[in-house]
Protein backbone atom coordinates (compact mmCIF):
# COMPACT_ATOMS: atom_id res chain seq x y z
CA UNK A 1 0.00 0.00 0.00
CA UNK A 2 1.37 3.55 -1.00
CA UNK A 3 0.25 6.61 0.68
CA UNK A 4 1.11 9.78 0.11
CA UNK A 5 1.19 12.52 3.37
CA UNK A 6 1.38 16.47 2.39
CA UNK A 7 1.86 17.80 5.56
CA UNK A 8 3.19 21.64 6.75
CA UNK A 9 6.59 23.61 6.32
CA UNK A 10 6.16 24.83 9.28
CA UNK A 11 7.63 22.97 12.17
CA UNK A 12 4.53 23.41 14.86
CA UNK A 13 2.02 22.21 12.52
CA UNK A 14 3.97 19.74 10.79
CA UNK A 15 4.72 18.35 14.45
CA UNK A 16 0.91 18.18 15.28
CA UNK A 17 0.12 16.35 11.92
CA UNK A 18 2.15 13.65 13.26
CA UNK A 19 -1.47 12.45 15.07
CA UNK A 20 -2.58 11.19 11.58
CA UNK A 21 0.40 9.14 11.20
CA UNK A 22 0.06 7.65 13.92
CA UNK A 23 -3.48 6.71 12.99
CA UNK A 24 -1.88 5.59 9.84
CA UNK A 25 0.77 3.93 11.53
CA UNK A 26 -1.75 1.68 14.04
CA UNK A 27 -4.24 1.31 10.97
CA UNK A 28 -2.29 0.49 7.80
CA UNK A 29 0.89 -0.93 9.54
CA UNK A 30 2.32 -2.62 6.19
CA UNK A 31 1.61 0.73 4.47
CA UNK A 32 4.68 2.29 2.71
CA UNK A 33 4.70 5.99 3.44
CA UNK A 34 6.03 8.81 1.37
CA UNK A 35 6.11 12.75 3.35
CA UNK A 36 6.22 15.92 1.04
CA UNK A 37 6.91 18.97 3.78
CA UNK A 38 9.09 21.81 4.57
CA UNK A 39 13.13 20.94 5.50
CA UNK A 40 12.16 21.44 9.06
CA UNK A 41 10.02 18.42 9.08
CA UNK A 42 12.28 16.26 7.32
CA UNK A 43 14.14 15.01 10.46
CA UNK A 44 10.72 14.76 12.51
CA UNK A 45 9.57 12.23 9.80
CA UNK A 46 12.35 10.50 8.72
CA UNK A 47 12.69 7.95 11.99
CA UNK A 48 9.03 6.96 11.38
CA UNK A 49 9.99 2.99 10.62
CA UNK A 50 6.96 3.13 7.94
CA UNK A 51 8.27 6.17 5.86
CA UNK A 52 9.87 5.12 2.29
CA UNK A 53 10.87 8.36 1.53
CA UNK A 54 10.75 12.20 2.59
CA UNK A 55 10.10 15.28 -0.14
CA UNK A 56 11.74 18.41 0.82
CA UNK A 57 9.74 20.81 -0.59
CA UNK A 58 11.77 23.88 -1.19
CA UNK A 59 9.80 27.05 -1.83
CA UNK A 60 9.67 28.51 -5.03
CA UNK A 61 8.72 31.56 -7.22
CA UNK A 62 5.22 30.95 -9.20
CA UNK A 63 4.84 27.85 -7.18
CA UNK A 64 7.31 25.55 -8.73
CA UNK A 65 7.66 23.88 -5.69
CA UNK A 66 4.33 22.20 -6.02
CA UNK A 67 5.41 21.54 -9.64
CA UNK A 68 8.37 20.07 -8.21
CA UNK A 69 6.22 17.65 -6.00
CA UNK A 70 3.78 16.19 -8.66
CA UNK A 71 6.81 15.57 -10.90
CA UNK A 72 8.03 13.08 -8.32
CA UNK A 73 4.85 11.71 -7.47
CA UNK A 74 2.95 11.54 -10.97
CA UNK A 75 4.15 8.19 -12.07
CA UNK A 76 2.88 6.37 -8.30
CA UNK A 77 -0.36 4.80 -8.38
CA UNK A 78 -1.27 6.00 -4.88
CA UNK A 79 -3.59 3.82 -2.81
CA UNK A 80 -4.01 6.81 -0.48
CA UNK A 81 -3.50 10.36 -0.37
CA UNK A 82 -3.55 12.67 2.51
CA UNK A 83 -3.45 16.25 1.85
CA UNK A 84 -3.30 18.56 4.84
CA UNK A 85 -2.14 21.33 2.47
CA UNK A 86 -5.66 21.28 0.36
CA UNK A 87 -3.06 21.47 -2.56
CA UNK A 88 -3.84 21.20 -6.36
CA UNK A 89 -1.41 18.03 -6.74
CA UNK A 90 -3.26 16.00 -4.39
CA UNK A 91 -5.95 16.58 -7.03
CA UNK A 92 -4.16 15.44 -10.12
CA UNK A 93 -2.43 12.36 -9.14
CA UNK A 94 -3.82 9.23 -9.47
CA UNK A 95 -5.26 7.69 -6.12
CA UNK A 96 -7.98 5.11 -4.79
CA UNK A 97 -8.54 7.11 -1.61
CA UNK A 98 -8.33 11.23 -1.01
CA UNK A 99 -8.36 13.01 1.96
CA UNK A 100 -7.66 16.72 1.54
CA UNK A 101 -8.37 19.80 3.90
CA UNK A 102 -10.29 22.00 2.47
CA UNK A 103 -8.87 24.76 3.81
CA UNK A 104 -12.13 25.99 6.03
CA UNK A 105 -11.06 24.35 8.94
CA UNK A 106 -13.20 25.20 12.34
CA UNK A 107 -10.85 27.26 14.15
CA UNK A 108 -12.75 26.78 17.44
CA UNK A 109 -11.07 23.52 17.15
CA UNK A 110 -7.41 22.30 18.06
CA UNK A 111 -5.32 22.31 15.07
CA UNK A 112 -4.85 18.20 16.30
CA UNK A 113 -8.78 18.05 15.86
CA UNK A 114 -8.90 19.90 12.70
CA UNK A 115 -6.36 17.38 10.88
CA UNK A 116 -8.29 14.56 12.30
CA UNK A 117 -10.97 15.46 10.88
CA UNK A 118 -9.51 15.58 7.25
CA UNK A 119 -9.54 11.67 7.53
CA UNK A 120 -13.08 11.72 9.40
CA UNK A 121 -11.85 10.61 12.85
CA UNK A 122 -13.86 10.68 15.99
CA UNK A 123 -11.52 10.72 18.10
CA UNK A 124 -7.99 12.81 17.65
CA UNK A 125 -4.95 10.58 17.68
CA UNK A 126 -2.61 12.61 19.46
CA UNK A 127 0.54 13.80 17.57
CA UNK A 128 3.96 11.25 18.28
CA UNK A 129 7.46 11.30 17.65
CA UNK A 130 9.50 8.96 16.19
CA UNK A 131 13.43 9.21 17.24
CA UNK A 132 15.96 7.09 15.18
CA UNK A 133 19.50 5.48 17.13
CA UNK A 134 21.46 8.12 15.83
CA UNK A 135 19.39 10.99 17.45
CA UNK A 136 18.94 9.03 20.65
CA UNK A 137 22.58 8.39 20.88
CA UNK A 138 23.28 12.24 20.69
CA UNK A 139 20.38 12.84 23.07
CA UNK A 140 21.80 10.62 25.76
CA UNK A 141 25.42 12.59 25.15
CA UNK A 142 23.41 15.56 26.48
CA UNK A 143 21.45 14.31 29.15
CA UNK A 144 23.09 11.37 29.97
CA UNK A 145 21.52 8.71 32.45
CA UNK A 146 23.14 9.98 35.33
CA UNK A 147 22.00 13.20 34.87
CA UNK A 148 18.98 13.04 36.97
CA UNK A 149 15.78 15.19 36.20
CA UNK A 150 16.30 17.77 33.52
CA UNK A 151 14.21 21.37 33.24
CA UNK A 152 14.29 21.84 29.56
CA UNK A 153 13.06 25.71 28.64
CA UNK A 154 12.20 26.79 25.55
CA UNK A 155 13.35 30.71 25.72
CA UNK A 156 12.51 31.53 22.37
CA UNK A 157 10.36 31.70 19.31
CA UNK A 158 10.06 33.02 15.63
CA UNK A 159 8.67 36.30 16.43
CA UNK A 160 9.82 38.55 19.71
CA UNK A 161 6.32 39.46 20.68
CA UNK A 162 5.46 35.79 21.72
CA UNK A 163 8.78 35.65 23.71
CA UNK A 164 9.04 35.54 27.70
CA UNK A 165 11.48 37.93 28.78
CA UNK A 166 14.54 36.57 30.01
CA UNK A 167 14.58 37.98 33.51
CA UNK A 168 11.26 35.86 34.19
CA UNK A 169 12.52 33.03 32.60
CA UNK A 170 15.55 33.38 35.17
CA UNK A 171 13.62 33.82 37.96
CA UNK A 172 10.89 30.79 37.11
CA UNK A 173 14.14 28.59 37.00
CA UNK A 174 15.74 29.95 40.19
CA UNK A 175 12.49 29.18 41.82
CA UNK A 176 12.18 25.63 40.38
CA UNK A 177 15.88 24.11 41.02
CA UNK A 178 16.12 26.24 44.11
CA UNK A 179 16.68 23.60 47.85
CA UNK A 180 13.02 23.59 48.02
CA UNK A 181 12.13 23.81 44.41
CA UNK A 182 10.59 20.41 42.41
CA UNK A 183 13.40 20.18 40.75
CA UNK A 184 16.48 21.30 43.02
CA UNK A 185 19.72 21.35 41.49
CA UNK A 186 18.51 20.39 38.96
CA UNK A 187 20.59 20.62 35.28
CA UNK A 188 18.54 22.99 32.67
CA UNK A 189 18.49 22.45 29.22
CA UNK A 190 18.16 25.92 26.95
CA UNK A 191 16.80 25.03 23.46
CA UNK A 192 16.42 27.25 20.89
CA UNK A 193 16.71 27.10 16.87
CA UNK A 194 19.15 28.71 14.59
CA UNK A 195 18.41 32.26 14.34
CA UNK A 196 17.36 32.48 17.92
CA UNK A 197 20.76 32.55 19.59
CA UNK A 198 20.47 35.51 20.84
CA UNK A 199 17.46 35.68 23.17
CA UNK A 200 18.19 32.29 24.36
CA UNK A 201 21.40 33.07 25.50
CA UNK A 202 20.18 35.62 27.42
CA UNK A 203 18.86 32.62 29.76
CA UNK A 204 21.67 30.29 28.96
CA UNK A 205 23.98 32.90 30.98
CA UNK A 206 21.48 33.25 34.41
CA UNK A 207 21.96 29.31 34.96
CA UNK A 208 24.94 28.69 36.68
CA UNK A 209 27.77 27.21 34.52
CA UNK A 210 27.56 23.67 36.53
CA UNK A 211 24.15 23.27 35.31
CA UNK A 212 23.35 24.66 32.10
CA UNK A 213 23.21 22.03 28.77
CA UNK A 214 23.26 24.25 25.83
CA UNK A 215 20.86 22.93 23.41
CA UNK A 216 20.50 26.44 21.27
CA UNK A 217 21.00 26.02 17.56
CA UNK A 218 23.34 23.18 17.64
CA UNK A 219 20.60 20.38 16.10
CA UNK A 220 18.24 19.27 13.84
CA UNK A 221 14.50 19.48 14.97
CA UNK A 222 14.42 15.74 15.11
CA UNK A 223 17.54 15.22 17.11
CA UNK A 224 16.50 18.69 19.16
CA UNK A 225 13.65 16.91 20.17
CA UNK A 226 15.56 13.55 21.09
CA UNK A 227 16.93 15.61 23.52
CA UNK A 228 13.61 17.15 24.76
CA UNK A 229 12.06 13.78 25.31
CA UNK A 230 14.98 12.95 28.19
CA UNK A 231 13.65 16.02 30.18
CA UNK A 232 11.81 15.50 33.00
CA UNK A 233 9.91 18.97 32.55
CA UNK A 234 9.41 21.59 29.62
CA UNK A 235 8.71 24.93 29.99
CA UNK A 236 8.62 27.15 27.23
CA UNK A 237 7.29 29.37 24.47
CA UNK A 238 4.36 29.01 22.18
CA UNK A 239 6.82 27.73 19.19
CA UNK A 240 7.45 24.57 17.10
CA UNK A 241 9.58 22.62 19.97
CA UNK A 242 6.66 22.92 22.21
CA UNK A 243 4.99 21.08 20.06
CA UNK A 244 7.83 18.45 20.09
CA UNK A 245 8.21 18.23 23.74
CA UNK A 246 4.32 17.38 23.83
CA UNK A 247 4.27 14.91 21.24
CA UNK A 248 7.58 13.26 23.39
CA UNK A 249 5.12 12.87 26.27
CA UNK A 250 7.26 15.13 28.59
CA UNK A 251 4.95 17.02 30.88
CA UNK A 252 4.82 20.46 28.98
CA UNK A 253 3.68 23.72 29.89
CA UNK A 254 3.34 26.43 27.05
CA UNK A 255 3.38 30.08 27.68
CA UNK A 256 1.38 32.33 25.53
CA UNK A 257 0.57 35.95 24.98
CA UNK A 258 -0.20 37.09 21.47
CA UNK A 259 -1.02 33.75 20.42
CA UNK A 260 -4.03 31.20 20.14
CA UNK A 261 -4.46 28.63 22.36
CA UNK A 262 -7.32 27.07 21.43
CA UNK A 263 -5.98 25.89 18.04
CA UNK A 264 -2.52 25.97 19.11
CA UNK A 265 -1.83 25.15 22.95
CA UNK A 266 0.23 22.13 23.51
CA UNK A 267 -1.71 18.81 23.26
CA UNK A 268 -2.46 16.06 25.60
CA UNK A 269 -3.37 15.30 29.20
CA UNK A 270 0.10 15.80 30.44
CA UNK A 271 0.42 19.57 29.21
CA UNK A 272 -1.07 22.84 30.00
CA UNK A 273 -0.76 26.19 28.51
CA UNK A 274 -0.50 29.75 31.08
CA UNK A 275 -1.51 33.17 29.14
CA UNK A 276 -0.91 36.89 29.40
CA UNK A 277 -3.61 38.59 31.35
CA UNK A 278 -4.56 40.59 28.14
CA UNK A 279 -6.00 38.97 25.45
CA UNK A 280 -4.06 39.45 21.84
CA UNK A 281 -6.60 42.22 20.01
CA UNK A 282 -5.16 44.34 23.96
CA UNK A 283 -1.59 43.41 23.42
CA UNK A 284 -1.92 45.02 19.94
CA UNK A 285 -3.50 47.67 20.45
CA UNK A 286 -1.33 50.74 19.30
CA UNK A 287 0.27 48.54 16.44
CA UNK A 288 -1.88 49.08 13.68
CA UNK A 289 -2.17 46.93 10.86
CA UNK A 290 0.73 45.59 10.22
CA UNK A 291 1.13 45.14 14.02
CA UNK A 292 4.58 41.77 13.67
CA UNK A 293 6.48 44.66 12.14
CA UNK A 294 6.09 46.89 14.59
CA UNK A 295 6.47 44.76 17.61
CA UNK A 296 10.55 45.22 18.42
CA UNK A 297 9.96 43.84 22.45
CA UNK A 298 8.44 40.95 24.23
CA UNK A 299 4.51 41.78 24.53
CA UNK A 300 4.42 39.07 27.36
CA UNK A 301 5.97 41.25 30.41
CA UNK A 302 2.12 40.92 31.97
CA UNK A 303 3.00 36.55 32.57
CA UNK A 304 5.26 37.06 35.72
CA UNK A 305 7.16 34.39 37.10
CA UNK A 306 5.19 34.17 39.91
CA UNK A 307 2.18 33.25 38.22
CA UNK A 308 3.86 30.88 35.78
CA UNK A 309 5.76 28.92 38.44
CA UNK A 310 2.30 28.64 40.44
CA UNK A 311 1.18 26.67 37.05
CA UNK A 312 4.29 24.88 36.81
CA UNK A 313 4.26 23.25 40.07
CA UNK A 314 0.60 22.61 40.04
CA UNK A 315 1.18 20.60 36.71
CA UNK A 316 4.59 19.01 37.56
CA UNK A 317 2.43 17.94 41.33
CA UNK A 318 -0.70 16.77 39.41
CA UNK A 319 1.71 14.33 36.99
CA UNK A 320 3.18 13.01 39.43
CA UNK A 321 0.22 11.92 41.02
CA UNK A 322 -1.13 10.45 37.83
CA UNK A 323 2.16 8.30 37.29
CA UNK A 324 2.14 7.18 41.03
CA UNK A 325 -1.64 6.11 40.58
């Protein structure tokens, strides 16, 4: 069986898509699986034992990208094709079964629900990670066994508005690891992605030296979140490796402002999301139109570290009693 998976470039939602292959995974098991997504995913789906092959799609002027695609796939007699991108291709090639977003999807929904409900599912499979040797081998060189419980923080994101700022970040940590903290002494693990150095480092550099593990910009997304999945706790930004440490079943806690929780919070039982007091249309106000160009500071100074840690502790108590019952 051949199916073909059009999934996201972008890392989040290609990351939450990962639900329907797991469907596809526990319902088609002998099923030979080809991805087309953005280079971001490629690691992500790669480790999955049924994928045959992954399609970097590359973005192009006049959409040649897409051109690109149904070159490669135009001479496969697909048995299935699932289309999360409601692209044209999915609509030329040959195929005994189509599912294809249409693009309207009901956006009081989790963006986990919406995709499920491409394939008609009752109930949303929830998104899952697939990590090959390699990746785990270079995981457990940064958080080895005998490193003990890990605090892994996410400290930034693709745009600076949806960014903690660093001082609460240092604080929340301080108050965590402290002697009478839920995790004290314990190492932290900064992750970021390339192009984010900066702001993470600013929190790198308030852990002292005997306990940071510097996980900013030095992996894949794949092996990145290898790494996550050894933490014992994640705390971090409303970005892409969020969605990672979720879907690695590490007990997750996501920290918006500007932002959407509803679609975009991180998934499952084991995670919870805290928000800015404000809703986004008051964190904007004053921007005008084209309000991400504007925005030059962290719009999330409202979230204190107070508050957050309240969450975190709650959450980190609350799994704990779930794993000893």
């Amino acid at each position: 069986m051949k199916i073909l998976f059009i999934t996201s470039n972008r890392l989040g939602d290609a990351v939450l898509s990962t639900g329907v292959l797991r469907h596809i995974e526990e319902n088609y098991p002998k099923a030979d699986v080809t991805v087309a997504c953005g280079g971001l995913g490629e690691s992500i789906f790669t480790p999955m034992p049924q994928v045959e092959r992954v399609i970097v799609m590359k973005k192009q002027s006049y959409a040649r990208h897409w051109i690109g695609l149904w070159q490669q796939c135009r001479r496969t007699r697909w048995d299935m094709i699932v289309d999360l991108r409601n692209s044209a291709v999915s609509r030329l090639l040959r195929s005994g079964k189509k599912y294809i977003f249409s693009g309207r999807g009901d956006n009081r929904l989790h963006k986990v629900e919406q995709m499920a409900a491409v394939m008609t599912l009752k109930t949303p499979p929830a998104p899952k990670l697939w990590f090959s040797e390699n990746q785990m081998k270079t995981a457990r060189q940064y958080i080895p066994d005998s490193a003990g419980a890990v605090l892994g923080i996410g400290a930034a994101a693709n745009w600076v508005g949806k960014i903690w700022p660093a001082e609460h970040f240092a604080a929340l940590i301080e108050k965590l690891t402290a002697k009478d903290g839920i995790l004290p002494g314990a190492p932290v693990a900064i992750f970021a992605a390339p192009g984010e150095e900066e702001m993470a480092s600013k929190v790198l550099n308030t852990v002292p030296e005997k306990q940071r593990i510097d996980v900013i910009a030095k992996l894949d997304p794949g092996t990145a979140a290898a790494v996550l999945s050894r933490c014992a706790l994640f705390v971090g930004n409303d970005s892409g490796l969020m969605h990672c440490a979720a879907a690695a079943d590490v007990p997750t806690i996501g920290l918006f402002g500007y932002g959407f929780p509803a679609q975009y919070r991180p998934w499952g039982a084991h995670c919870i999301y805290v928000r800015t007091p404000e809703e986004p249309e008051e964190l904007l106000r004053g921007f005008g139109v084209n309000h991400t160009s504007k925005v030059t500071e962290s719009l999330m100074y409202s979230l204190t570290a107070d508050t957050v840690a309240e969450a975190v502790i709650g959450h980190w108590e609350s799994c704990a009693k779930k794993k000893a019952g």
